[in-house]
PDB file of N, CA and C in Angstrom:
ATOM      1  N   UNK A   1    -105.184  -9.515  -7.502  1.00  0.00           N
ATOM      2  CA  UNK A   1    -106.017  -8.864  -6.518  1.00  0.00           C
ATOM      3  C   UNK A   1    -105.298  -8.768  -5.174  1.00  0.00           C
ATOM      4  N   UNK A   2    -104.255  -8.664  -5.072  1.00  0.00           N
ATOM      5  CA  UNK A   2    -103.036  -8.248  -4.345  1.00  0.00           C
ATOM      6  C   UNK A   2    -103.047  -6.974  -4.040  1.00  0.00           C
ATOM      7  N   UNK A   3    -103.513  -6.298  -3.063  1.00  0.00           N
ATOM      8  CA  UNK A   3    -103.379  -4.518  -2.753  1.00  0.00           C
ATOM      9  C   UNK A   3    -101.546  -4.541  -2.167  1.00  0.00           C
ATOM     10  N   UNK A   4    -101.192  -5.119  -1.668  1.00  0.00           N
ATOM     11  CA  UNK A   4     -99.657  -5.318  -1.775  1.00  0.00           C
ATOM     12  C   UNK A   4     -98.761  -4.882  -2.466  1.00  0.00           C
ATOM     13  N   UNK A   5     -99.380  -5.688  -4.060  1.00  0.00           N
ATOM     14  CA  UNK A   5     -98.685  -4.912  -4.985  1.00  0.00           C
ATOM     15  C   UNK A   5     -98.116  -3.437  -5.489  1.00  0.00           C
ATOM     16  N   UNK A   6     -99.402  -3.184  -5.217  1.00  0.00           N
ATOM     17  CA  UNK A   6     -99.502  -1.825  -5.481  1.00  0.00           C
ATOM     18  C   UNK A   6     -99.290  -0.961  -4.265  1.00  0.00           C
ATOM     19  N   UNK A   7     -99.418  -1.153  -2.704  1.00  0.00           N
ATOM     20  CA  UNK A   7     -98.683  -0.285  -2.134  1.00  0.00           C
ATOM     21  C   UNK A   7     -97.146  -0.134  -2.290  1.00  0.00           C
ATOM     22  N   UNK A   8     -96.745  -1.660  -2.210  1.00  0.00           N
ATOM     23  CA  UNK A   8     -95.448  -1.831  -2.780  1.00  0.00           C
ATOM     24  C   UNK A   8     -94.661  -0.691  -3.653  1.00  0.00           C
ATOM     25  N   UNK A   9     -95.405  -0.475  -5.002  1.00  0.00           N
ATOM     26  CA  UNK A   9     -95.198   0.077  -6.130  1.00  0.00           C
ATOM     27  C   UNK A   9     -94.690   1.701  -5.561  1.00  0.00           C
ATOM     28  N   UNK A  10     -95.813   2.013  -4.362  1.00  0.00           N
ATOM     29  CA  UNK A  10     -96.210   3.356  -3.945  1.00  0.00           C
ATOM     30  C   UNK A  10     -95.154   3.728  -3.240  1.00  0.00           C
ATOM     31  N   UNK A  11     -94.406   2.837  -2.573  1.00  0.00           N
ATOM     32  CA  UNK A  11     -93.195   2.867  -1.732  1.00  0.00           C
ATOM     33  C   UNK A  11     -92.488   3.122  -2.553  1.00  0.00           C
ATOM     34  N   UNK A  12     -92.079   2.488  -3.526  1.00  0.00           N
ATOM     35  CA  UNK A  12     -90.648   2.724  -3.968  1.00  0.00           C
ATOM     36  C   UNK A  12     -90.670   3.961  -4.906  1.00  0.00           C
ATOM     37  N   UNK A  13     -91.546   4.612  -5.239  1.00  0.00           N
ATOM     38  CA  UNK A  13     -91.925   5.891  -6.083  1.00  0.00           C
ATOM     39  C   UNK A  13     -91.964   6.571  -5.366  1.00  0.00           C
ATOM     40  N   UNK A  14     -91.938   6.366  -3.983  1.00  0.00           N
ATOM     41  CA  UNK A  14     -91.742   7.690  -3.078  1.00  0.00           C
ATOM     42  C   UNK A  14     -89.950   7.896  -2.766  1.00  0.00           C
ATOM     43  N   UNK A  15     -89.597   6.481  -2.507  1.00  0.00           N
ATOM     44  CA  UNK A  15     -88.182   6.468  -2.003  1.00  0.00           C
ATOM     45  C   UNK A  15     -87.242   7.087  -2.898  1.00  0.00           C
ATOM     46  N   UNK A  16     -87.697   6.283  -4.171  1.00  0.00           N
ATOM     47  CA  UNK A  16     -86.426   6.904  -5.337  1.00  0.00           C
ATOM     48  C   UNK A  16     -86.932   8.287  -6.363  1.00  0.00           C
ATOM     49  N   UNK A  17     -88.638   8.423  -6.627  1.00  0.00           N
ATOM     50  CA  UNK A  17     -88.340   9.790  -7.053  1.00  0.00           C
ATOM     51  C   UNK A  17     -88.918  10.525  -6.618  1.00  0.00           C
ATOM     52  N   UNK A  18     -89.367  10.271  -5.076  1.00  0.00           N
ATOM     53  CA  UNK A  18     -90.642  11.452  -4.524  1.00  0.00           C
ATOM     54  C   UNK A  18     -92.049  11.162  -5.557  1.00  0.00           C
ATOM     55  N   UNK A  19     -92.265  12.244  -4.621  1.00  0.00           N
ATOM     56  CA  UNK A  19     -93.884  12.279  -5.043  1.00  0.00           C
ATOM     57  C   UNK A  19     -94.887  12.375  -5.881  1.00  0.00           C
ATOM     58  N   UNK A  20     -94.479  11.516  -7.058  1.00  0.00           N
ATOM     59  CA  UNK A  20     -94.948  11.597  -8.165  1.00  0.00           C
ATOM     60  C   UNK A  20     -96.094  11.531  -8.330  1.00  0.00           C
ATOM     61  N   UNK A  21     -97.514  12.129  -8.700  1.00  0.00           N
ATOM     62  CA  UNK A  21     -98.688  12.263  -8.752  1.00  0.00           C
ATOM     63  C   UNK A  21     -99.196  11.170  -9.829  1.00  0.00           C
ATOM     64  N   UNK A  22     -98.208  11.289 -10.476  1.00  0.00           N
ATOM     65  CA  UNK A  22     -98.838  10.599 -12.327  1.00  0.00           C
ATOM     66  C   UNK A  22     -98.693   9.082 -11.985  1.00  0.00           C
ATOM     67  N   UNK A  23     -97.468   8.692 -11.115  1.00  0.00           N
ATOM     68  CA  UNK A  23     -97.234   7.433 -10.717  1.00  0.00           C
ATOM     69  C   UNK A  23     -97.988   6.823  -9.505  1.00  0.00           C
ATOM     70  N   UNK A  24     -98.654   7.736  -8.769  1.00  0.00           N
ATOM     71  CA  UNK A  24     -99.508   7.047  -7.316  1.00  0.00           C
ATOM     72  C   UNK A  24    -100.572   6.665  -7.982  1.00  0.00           C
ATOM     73  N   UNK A  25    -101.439   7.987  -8.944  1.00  0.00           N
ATOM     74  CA  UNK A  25    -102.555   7.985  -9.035  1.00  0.00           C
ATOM     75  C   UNK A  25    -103.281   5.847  -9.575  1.00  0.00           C
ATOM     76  N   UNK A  26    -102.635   5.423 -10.112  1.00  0.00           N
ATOM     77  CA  UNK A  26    -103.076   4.216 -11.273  1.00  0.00           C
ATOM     78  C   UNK A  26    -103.306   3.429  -9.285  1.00  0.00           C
ATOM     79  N   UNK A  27    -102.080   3.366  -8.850  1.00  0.00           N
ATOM     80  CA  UNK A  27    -101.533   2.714  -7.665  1.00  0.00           C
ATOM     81  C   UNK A  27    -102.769   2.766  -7.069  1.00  0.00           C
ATOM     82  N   UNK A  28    -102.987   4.048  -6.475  1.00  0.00           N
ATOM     83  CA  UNK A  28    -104.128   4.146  -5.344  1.00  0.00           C
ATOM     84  C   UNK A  28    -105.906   4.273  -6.293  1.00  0.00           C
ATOM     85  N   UNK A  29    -105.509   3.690  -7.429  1.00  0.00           N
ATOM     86  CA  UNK A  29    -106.930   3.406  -7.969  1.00  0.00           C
ATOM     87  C   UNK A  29    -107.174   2.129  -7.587  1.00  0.00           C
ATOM     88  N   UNK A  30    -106.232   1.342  -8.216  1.00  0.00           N
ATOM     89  CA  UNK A  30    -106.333   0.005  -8.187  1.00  0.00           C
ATOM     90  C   UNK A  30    -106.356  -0.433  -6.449  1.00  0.00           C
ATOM     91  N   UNK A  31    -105.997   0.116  -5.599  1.00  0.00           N
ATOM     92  CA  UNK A  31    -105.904  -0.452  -4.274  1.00  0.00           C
ATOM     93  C   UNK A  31    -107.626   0.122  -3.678  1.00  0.00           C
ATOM     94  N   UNK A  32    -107.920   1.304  -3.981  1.00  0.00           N
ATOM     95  CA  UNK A  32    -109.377   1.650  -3.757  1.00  0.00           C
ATOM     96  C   UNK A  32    -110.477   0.674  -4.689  1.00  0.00           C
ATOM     97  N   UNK A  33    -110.129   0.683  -5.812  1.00  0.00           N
ATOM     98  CA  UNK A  33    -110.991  -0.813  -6.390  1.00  0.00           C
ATOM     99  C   UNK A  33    -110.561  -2.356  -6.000  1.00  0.00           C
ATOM    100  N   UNK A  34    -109.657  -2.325  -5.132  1.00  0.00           N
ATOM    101  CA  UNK A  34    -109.444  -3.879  -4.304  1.00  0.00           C
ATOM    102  C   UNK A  34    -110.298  -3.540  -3.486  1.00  0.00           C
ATOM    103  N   UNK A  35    -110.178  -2.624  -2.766  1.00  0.00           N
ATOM    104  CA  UNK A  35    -111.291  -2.279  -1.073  1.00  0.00           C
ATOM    105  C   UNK A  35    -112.299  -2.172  -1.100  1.00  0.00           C
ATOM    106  N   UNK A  36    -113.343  -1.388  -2.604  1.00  0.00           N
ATOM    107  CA  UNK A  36    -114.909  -1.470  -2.653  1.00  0.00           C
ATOM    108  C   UNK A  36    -114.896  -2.672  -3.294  1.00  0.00           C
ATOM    109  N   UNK A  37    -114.138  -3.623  -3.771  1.00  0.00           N
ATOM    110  CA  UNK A  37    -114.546  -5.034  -4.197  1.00  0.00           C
ATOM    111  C   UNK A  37    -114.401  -5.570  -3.098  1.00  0.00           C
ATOM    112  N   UNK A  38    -114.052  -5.917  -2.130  1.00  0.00           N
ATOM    113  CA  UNK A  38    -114.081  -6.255  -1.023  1.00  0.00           C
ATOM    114  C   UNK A  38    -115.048  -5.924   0.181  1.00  0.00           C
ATOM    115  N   UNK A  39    -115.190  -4.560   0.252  1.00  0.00           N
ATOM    116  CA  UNK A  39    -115.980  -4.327   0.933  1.00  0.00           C
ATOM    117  C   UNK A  39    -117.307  -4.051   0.646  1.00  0.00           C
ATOM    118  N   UNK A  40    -117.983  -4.307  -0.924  1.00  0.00           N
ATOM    119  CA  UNK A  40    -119.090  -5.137  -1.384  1.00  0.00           C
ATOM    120  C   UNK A  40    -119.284  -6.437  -1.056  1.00  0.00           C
ATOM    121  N   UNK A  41    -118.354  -6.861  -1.108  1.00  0.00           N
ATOM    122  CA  UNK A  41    -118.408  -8.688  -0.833  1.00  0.00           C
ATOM    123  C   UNK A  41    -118.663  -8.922   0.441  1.00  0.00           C
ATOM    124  N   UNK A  42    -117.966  -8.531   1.343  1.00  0.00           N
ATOM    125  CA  UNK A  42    -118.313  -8.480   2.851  1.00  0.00           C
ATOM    126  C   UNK A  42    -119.800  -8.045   2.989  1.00  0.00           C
ATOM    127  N   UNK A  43    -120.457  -6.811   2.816  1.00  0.00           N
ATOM    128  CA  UNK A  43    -121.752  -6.575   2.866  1.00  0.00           C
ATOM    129  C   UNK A  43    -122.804  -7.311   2.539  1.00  0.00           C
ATOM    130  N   UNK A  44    -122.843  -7.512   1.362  1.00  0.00           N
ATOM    131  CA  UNK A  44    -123.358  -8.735   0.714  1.00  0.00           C
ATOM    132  C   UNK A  44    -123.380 -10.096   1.370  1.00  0.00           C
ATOM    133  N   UNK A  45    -121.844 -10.467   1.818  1.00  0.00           N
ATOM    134  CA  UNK A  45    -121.924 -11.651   2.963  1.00  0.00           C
ATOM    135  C   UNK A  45    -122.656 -11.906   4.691  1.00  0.00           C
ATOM    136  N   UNK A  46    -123.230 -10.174   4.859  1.00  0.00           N
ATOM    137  CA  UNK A  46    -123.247 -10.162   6.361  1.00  0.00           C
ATOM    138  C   UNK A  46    -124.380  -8.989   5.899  1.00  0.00           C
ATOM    139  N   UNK A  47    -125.425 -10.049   4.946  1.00  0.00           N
ATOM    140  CA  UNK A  47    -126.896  -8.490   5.076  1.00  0.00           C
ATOM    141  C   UNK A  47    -127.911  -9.202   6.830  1.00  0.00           C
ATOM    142  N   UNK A  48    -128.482  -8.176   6.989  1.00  0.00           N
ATOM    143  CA  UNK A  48    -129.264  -8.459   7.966  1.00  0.00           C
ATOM    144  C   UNK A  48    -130.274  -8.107   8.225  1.00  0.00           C
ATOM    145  N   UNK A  49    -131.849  -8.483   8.057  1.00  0.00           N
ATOM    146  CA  UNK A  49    -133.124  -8.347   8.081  1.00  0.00           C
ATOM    147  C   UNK A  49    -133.914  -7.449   9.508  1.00  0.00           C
ATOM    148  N   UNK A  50    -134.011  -6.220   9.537  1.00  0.00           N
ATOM    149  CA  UNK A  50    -134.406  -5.716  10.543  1.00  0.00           C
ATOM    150  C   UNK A  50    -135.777  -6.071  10.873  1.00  0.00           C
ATOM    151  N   UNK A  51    -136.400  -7.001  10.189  1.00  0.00           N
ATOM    152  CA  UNK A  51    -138.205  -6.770  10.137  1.00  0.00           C
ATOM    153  C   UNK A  51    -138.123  -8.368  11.106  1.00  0.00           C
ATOM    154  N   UNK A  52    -136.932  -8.994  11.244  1.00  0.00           N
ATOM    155  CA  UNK A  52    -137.263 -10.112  11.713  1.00  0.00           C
ATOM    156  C   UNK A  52    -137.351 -10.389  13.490  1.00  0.00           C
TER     157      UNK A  52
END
């Protein structure tokens, strides 16, 4: 659960073969499912009761 990884990955697929679509796409899934798992968890950690 490292988004690191996978920007990582995103870098070097740009450096050595350009812009490969077939190769970002997995990359920037997995880094968008680190961020709504995360940024569920945060929400969830910080709900707040307007009626109070």
């Amino acid at each position: 659960m490292i988004p690191a990884r996978y920007f990582v990955s995103s870098l070097k697929t740009v450096f050595l073969a350009g812009d490969i679509w077939a190769v970002f796409i997995p990359d920037i899934a997995a880094m968008a499912a680190i961020g709504v798992f995360f940024f569920v968890a945060a929400k969830r950690a910080t709900r707040k009761n307007l009626e109070a």
